[in-house]
C-alpha atoms as a PDB file:
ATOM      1  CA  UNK A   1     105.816 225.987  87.888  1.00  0.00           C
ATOM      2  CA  UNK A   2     107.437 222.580  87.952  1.00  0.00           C
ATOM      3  CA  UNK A   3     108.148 220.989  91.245  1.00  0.00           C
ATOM      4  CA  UNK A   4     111.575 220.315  91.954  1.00  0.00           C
ATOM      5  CA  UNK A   5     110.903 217.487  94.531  1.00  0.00           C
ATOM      6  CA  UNK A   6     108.636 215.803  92.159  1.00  0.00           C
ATOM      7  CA  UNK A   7     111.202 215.884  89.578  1.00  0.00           C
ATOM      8  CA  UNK A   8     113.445 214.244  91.760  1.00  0.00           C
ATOM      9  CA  UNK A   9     111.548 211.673  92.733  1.00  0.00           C
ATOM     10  CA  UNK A  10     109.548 210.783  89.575  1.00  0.00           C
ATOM     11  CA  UNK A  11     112.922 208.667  88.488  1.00  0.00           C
ATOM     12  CA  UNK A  12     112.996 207.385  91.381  1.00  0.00           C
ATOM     13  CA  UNK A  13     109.600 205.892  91.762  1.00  0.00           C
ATOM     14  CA  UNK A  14     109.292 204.597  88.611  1.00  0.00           C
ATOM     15  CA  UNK A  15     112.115 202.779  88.516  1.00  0.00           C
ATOM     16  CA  UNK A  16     110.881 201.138  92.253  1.00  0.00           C
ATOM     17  CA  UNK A  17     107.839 200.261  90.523  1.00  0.00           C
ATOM     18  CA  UNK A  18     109.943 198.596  87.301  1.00  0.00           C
ATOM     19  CA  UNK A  19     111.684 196.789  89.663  1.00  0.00           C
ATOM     20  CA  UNK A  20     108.485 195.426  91.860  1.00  0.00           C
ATOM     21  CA  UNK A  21     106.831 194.298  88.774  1.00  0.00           C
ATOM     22  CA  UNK A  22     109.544 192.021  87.499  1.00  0.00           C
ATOM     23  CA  UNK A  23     110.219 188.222  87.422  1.00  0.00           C
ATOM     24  CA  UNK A  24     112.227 186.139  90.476  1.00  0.00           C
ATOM     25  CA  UNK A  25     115.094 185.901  87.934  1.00  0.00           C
ATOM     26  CA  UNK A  26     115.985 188.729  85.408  1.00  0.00           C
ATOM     27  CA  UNK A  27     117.641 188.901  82.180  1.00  0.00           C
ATOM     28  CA  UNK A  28     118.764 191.445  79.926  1.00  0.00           C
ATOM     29  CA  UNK A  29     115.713 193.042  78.435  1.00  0.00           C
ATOM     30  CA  UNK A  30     113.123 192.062  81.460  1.00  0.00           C
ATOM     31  CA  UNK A  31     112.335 195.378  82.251  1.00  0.00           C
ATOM     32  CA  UNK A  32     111.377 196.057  78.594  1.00  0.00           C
ATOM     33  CA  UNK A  33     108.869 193.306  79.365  1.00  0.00           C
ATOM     34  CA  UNK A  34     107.680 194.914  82.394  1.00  0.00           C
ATOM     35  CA  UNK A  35     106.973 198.078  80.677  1.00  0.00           C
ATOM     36  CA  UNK A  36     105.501 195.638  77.886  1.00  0.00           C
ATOM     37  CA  UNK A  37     102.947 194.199  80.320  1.00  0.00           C
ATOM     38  CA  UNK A  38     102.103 197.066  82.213  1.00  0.00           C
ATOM     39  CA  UNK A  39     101.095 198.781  78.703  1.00  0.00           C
ATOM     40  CA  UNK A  40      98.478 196.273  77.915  1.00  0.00           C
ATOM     41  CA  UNK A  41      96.144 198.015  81.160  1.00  0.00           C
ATOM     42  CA  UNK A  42      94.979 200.490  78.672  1.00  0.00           C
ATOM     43  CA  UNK A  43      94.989 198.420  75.409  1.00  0.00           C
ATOM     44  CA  UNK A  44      91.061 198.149  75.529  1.00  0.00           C
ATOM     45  CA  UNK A  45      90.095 200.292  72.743  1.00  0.00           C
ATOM     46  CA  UNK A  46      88.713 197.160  70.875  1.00  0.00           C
ATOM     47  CA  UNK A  47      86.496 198.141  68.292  1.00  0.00           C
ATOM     48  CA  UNK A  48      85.606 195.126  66.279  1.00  0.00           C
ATOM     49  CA  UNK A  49      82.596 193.956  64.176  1.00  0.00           C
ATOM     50  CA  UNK A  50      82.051 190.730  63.260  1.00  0.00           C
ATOM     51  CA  UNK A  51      79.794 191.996  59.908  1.00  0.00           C
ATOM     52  CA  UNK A  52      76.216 191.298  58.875  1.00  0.00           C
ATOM     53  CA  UNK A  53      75.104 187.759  59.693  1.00  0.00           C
ATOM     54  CA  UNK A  54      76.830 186.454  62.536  1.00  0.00           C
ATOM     55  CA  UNK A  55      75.169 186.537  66.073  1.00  0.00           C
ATOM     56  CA  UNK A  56      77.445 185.596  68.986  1.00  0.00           C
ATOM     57  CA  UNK A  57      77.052 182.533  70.537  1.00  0.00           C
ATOM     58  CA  UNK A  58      79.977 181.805  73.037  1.00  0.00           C
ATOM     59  CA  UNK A  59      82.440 184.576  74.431  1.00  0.00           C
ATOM     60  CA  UNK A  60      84.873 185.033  77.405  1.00  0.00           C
ATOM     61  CA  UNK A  61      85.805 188.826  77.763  1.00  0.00           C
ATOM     62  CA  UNK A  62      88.383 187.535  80.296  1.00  0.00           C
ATOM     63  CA  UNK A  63      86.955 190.961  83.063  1.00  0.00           C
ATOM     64  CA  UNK A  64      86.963 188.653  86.031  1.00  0.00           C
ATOM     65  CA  UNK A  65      89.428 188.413  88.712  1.00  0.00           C
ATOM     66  CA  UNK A  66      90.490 184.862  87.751  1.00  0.00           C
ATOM     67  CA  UNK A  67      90.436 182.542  84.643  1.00  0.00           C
ATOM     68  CA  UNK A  68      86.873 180.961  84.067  1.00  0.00           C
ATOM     69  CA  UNK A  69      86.793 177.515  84.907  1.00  0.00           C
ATOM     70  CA  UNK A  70      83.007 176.743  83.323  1.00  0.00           C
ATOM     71  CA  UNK A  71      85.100 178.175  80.409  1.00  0.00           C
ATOM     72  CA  UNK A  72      88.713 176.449  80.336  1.00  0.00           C
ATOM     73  CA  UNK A  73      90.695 173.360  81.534  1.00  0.00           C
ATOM     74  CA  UNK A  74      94.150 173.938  82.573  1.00  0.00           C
ATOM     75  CA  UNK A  75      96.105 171.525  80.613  1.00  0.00           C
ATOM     76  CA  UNK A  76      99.196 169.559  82.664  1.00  0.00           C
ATOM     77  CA  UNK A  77     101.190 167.868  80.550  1.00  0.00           C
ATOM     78  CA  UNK A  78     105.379 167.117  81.044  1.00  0.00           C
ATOM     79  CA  UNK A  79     108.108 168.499  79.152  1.00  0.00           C
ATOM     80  CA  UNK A  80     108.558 166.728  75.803  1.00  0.00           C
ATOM     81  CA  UNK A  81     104.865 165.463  75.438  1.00  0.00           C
ATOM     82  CA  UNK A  82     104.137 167.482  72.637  1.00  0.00           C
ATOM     83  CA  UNK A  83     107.035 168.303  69.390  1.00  0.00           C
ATOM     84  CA  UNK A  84     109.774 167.638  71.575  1.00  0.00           C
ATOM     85  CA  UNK A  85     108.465 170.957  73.354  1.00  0.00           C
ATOM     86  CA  UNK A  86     110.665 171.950  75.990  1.00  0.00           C
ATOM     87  CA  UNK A  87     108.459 173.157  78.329  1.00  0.00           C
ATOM     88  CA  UNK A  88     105.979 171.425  80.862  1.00  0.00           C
ATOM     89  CA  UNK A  89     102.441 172.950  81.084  1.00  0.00           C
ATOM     90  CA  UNK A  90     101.538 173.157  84.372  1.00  0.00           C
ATOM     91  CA  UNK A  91      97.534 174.609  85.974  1.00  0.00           C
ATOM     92  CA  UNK A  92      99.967 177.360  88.066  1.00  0.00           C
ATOM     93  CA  UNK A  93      98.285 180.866  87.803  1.00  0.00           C
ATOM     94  CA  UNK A  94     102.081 181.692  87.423  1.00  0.00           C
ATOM     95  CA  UNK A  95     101.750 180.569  84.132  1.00  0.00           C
ATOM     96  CA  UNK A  96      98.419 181.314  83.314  1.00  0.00           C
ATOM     97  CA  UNK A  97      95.772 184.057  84.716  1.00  0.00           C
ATOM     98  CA  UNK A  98      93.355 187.057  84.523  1.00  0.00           C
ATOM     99  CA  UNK A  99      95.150 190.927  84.679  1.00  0.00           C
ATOM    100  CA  UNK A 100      93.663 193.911  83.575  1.00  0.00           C
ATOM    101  CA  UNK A 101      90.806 192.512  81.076  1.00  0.00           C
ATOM    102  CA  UNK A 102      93.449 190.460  79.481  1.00  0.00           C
ATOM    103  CA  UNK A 103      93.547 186.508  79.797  1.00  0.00           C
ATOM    104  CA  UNK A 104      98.078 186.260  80.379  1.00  0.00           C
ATOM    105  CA  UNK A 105      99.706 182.899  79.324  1.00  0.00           C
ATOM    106  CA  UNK A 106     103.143 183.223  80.994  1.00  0.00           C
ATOM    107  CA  UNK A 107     106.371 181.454  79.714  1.00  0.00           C
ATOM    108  CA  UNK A 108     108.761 181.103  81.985  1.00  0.00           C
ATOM    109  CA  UNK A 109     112.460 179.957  82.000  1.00  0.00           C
ATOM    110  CA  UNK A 110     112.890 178.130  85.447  1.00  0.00           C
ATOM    111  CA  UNK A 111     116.671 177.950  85.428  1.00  0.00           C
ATOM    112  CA  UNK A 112     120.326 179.107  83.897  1.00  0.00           C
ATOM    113  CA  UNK A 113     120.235 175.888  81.868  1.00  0.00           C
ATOM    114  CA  UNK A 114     118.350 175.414  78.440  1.00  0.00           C
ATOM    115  CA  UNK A 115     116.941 172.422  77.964  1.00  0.00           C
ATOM    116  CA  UNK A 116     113.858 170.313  78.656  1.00  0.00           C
ATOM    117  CA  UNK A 117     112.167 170.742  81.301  1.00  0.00           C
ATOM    118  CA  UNK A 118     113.663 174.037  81.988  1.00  0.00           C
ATOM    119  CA  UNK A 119     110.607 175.801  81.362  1.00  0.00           C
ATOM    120  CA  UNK A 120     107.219 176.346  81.931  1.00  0.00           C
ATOM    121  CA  UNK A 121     103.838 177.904  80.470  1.00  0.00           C
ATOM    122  CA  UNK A 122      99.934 176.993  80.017  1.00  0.00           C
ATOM    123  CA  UNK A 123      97.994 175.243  77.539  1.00  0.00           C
ATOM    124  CA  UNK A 124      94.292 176.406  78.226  1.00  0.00           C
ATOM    125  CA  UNK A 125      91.190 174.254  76.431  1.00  0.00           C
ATOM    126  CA  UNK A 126      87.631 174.309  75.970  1.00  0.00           C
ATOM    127  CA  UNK A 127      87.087 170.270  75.685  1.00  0.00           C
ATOM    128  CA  UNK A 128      83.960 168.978  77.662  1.00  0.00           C
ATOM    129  CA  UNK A 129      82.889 173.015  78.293  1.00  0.00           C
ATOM    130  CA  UNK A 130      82.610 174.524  74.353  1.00  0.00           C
ATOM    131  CA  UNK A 131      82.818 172.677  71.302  1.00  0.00           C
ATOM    132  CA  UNK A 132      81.502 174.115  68.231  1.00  0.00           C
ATOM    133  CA  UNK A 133      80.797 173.308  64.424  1.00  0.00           C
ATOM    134  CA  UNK A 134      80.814 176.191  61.442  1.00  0.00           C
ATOM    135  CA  UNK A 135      80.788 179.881  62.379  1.00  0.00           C
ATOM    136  CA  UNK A 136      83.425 182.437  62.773  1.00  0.00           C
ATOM    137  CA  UNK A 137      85.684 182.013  65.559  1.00  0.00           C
ATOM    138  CA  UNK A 138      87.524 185.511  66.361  1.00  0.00           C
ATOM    139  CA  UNK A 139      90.169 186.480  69.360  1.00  0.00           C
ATOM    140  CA  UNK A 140      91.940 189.657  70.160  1.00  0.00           C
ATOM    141  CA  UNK A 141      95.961 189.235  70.722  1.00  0.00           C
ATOM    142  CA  UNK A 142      98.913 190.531  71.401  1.00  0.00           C
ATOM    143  CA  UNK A 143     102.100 187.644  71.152  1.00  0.00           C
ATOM    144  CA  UNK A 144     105.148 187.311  72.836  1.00  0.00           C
ATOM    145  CA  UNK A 145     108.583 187.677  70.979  1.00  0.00           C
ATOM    146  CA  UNK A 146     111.391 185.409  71.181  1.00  0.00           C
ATOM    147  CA  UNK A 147     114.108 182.690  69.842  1.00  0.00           C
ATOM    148  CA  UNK A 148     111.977 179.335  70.656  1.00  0.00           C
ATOM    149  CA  UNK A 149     108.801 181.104  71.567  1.00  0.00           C
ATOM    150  CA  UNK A 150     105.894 179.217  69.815  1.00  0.00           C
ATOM    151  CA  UNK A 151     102.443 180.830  70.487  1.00  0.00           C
ATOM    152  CA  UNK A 152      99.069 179.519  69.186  1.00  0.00           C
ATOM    153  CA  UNK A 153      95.699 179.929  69.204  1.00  0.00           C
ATOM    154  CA  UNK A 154      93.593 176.704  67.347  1.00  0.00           C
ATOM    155  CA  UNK A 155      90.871 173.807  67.439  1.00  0.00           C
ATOM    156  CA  UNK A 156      91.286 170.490  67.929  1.00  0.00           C
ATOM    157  CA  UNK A 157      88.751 167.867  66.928  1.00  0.00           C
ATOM    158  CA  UNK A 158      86.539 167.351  70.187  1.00  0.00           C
ATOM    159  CA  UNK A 159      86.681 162.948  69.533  1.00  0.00           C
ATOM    160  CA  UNK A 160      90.198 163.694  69.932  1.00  0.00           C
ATOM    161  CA  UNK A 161      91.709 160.466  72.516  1.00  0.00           C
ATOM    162  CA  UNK A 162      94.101 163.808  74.418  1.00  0.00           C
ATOM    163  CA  UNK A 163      90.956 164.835  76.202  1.00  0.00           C
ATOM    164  CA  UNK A 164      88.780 161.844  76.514  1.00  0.00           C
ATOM    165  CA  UNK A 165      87.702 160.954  73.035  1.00  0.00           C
ATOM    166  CA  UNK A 166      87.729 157.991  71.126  1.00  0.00           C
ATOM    167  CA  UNK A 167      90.016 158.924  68.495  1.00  0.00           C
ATOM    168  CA  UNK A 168      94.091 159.639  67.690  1.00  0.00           C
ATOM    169  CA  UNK A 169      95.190 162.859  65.970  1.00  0.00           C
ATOM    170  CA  UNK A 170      95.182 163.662  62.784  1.00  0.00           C
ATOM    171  CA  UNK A 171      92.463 161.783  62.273  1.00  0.00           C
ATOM    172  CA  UNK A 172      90.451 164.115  64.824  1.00  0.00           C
ATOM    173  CA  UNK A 173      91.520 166.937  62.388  1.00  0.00           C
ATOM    174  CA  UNK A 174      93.172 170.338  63.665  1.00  0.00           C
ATOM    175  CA  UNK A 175      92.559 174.015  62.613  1.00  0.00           C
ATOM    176  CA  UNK A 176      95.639 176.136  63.526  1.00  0.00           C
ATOM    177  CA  UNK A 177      94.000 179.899  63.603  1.00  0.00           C
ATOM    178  CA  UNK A 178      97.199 180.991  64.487  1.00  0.00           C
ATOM    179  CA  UNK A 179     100.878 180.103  65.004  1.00  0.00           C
ATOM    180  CA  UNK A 180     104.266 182.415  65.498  1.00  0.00           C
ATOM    181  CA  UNK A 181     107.246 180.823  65.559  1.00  0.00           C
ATOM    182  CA  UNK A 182     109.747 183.329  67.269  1.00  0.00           C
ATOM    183  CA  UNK A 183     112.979 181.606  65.589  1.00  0.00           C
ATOM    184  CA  UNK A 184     111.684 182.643  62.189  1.00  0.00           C
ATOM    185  CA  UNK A 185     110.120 186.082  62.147  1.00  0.00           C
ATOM    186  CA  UNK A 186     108.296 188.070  65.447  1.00  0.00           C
ATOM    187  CA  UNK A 187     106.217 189.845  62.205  1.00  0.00           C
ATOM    188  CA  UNK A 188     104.935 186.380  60.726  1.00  0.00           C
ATOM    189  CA  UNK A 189     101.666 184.226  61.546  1.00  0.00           C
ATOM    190  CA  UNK A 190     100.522 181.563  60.019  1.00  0.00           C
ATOM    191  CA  UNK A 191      97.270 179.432  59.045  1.00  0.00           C
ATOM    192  CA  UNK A 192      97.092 175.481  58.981  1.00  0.00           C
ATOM    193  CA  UNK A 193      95.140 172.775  59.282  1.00  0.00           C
ATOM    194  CA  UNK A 194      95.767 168.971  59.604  1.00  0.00           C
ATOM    195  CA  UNK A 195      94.250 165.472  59.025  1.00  0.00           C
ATOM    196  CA  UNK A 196      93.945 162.668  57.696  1.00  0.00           C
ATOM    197  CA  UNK A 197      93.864 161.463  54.150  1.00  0.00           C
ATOM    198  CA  UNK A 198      92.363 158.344  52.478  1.00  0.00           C
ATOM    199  CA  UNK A 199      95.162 156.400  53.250  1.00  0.00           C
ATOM    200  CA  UNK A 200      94.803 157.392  57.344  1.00  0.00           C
ATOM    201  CA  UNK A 201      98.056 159.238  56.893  1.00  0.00           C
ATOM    202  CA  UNK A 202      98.986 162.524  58.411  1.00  0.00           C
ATOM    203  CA  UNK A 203      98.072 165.398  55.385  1.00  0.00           C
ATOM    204  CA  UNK A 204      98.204 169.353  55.855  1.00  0.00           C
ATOM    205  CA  UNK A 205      96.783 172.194  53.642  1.00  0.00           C
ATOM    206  CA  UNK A 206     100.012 173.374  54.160  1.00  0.00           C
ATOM    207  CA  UNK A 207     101.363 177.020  56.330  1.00  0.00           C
ATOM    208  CA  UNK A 208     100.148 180.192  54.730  1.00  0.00           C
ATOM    209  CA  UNK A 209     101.988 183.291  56.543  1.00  0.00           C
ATOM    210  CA  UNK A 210     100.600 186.688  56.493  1.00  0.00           C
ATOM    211  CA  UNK A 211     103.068 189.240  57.198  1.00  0.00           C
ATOM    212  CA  UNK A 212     102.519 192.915  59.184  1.00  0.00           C
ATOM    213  CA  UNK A 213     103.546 195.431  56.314  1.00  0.00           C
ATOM    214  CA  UNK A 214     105.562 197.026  59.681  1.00  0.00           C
ATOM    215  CA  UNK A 215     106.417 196.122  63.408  1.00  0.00           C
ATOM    216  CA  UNK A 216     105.788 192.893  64.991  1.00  0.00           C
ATOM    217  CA  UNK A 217     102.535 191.173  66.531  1.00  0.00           C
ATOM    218  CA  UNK A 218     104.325 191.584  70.135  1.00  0.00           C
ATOM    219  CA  UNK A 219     104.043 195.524  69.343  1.00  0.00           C
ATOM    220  CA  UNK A 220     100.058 195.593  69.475  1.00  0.00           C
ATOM    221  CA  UNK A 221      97.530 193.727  69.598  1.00  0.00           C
ATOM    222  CA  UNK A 222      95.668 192.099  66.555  1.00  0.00           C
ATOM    223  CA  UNK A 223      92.401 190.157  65.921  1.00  0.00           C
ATOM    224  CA  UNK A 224      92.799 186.966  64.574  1.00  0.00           C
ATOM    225  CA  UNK A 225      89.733 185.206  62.926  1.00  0.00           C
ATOM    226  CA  UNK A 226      88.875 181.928  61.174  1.00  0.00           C
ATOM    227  CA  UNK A 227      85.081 181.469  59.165  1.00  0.00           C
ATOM    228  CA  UNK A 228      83.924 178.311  58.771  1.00  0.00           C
ATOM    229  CA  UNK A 229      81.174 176.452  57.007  1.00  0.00           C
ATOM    230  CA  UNK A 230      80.234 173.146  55.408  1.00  0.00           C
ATOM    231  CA  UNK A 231      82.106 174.222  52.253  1.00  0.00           C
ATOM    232  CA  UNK A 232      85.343 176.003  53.179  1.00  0.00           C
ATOM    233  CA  UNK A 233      87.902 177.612  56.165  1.00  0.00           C
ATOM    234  CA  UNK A 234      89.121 181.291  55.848  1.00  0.00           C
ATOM    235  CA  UNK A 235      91.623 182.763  57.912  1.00  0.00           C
ATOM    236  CA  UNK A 236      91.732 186.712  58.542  1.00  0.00           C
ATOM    237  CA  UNK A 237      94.066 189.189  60.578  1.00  0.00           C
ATOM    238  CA  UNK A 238      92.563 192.331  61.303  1.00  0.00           C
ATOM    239  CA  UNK A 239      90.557 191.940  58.788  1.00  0.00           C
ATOM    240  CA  UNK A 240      92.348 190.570  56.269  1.00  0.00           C
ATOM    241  CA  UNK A 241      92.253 187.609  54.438  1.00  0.00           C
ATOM    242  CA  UNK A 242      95.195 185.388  53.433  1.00  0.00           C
ATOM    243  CA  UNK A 243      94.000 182.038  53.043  1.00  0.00           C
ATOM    244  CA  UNK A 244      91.439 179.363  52.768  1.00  0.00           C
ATOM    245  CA  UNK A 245      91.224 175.855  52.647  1.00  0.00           C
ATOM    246  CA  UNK A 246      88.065 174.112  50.641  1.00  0.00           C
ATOM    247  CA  UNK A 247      86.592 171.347  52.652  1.00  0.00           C
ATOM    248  CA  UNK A 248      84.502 169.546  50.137  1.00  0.00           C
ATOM    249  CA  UNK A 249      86.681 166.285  49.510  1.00  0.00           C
ATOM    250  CA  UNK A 250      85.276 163.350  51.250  1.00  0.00           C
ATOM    251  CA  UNK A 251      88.253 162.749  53.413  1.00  0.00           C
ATOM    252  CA  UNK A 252      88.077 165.611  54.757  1.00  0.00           C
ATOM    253  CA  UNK A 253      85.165 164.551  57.088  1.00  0.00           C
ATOM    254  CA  UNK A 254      87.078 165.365  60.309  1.00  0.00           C
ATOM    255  CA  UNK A 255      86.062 169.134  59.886  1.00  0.00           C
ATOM    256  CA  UNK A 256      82.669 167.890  59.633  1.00  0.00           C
ATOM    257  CA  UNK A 257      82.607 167.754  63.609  1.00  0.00           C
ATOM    258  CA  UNK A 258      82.207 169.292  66.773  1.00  0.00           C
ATOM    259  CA  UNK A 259      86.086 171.497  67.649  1.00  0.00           C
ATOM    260  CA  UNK A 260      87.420 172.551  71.126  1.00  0.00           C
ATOM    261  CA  UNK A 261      89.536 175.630  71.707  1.00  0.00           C
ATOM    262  CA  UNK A 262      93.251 175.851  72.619  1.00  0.00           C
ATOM    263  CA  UNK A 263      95.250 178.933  73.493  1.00  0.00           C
ATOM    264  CA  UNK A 264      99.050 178.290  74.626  1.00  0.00           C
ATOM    265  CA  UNK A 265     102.903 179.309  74.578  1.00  0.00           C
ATOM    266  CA  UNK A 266     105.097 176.208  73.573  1.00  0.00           C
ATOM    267  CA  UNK A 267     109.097 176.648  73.895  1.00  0.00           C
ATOM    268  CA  UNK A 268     111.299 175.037  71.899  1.00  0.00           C
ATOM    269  CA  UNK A 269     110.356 172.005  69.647  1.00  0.00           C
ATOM    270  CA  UNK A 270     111.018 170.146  66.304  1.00  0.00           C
ATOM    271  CA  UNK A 271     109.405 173.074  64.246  1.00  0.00           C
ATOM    272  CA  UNK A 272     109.951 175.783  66.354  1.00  0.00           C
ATOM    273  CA  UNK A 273     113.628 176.209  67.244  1.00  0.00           C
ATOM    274  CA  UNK A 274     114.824 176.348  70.860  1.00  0.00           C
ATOM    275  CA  UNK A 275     115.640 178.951  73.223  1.00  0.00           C
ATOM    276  CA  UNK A 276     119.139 180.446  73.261  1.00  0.00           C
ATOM    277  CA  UNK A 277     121.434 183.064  75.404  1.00  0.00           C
ATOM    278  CA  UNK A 278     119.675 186.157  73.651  1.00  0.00           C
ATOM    279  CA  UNK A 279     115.912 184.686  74.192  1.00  0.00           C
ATOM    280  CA  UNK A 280     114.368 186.860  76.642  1.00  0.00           C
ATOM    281  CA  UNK A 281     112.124 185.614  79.345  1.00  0.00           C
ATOM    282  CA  UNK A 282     109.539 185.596  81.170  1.00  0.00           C
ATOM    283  CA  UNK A 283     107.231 185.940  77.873  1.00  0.00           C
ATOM    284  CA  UNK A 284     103.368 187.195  77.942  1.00  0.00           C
ATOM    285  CA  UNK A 285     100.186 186.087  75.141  1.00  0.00           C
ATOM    286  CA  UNK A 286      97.585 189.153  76.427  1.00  0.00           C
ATOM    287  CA  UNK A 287      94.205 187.708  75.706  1.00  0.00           C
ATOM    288  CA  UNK A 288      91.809 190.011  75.266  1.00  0.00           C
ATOM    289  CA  UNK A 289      88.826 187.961  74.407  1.00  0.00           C
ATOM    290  CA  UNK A 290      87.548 184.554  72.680  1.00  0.00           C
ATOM    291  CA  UNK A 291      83.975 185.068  70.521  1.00  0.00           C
ATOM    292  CA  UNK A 292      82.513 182.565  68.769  1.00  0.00           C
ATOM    293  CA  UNK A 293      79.620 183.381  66.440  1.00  0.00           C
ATOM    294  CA  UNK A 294      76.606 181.664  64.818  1.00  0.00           C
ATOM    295  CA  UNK A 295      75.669 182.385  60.859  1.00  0.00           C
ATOM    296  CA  UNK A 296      71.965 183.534  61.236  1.00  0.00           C
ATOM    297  CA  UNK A 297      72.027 184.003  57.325  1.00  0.00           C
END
């Protein structure tokens, strides 16, 4: 028999706990968000195989209570440092920390005003604690959605002069595993990598999108994996392939090298668009975990 008093108060108490679990400052669509966030407690049902020949060699499974520091720097950087970003990355664990299994990245819009330095978010790296040459690098995702959002997960060269090396980008070279940009489509990723040519200037293999066949990555999450070796880059989601890059040419020595790992949420930017009256913040990247593997073949 149902319970009347229950069915009075179920309303009731969820909406309390909507309301508990939301951001200092709301807009319209926050508690969409919330609901969002609080959906990604029971999104553990990974069940992923890296196939015959790979033996892991570095993972964070992100089950603590708080982010790994033998793992990952907290990168602090001002607004503007990067693309004409607006955000500033900043070591808060309001912008970055451990829920649920799930590594969050938090973007955050810190005023009524758009602009630079009106918002904040994390930029979390391996350099001087994992660096890694050839093997499959694979992470389980699920990206935020939004006008200006700009979500990544890639490698930077570890000689790279950012993080204490010796030398500039693109030189170091760069392997973009994955990049959204919210002001173009919330169902689109793309694959990239950067460097430089024989004349030291700044070349690309060029974006290659893959594109869900329905939905959009902030729906669910994905895995997102890149294979490398002495001869070539692939780039995979959820098994899938979409591109590759061969790295046989002699200038392309920088992927030749040790790589670090990056994971952040940019807003704004010269490639990305900017934020506008129907962006929607705070944003989440759920993390579910980083695994590097070794060929053994």
């Amino acid at each position: 028999m149902k319970n009347p008093i229950k069915s009075v108060l179920a309303p009731i108490l969820v909406t309390a706990m909507l309301l508990s679990c939301g951001d200092q400052k709301k807009k319209p669509g926050a508690d969409a968000q919330t609901v969002t966030r609080e959906s990604t407690k029971a999104a553990h049902n990974d069940q992923y195989d890296p196939g015959t020949g790979w033996q892991l060699a570095w993972a964070d499974e992100f089950n603590g209570e708080t982010l790994d520091t033998n793992h990952w720097n907290r990168q602090v950087e001002k607004a503007g440092r990067f693309n004409d970003e607006w955000q500033r990355y900043t070591s808060s664990t309001e912008n970055a920390y451990v829920e649920d299994g799930n590594l969050v990245i938090k973007a955050k819009h810190e005023s009524d005003t758009h602009g630079m330095d009106q918002y904040t978010s994390a930029r979390l790296n391996t350099a001087g604690k994992f660096t890694f040459k050839y093997g499959k690098i694979a992470a389980r995702i699920k990206l935020p959605e939004s006008e200006g959002l700009w979500p990544a997960f890639w490698m930077l060269g570890a000689n790279i002069d950012e993080n204490g090396g010796d030398t500039p980008w693109p030189q170091c070279g760069e392997i973009d595993i994955l990049e959204l940009y919210g002001s173009k489509d919330d169902a689109v990723v793309e694959g990239n990598a950067h460097y430089a040519n024989a004349s030291n200037a700044h070349t690309m293999m060029g974006a290659v999108p893959y594109k869900l066949d329905q939905g959009k990555f902030a729906d669910a999450f994905h895995i997102f994996e890149l294979e490398w070796d002495a001869k070539s880059l692939h780039w995979f989601v959820d098994g899938n392939q979409y591109a590759s890059m061969d790295l046989t040419a002699e200038e392309l020595s920088e992927f030749h090298e040790d790589f670090f790992i990056l994971l952040n949420v940019a807003v704004g930017g010269s490639f990305a668009g900017r934020p506008n009256d129907s962006s929607i913040f705070p944003q989440y990247m759920y993390v579910d975990w980083v695994r590097v593997y070794e060929s053994i073949e």
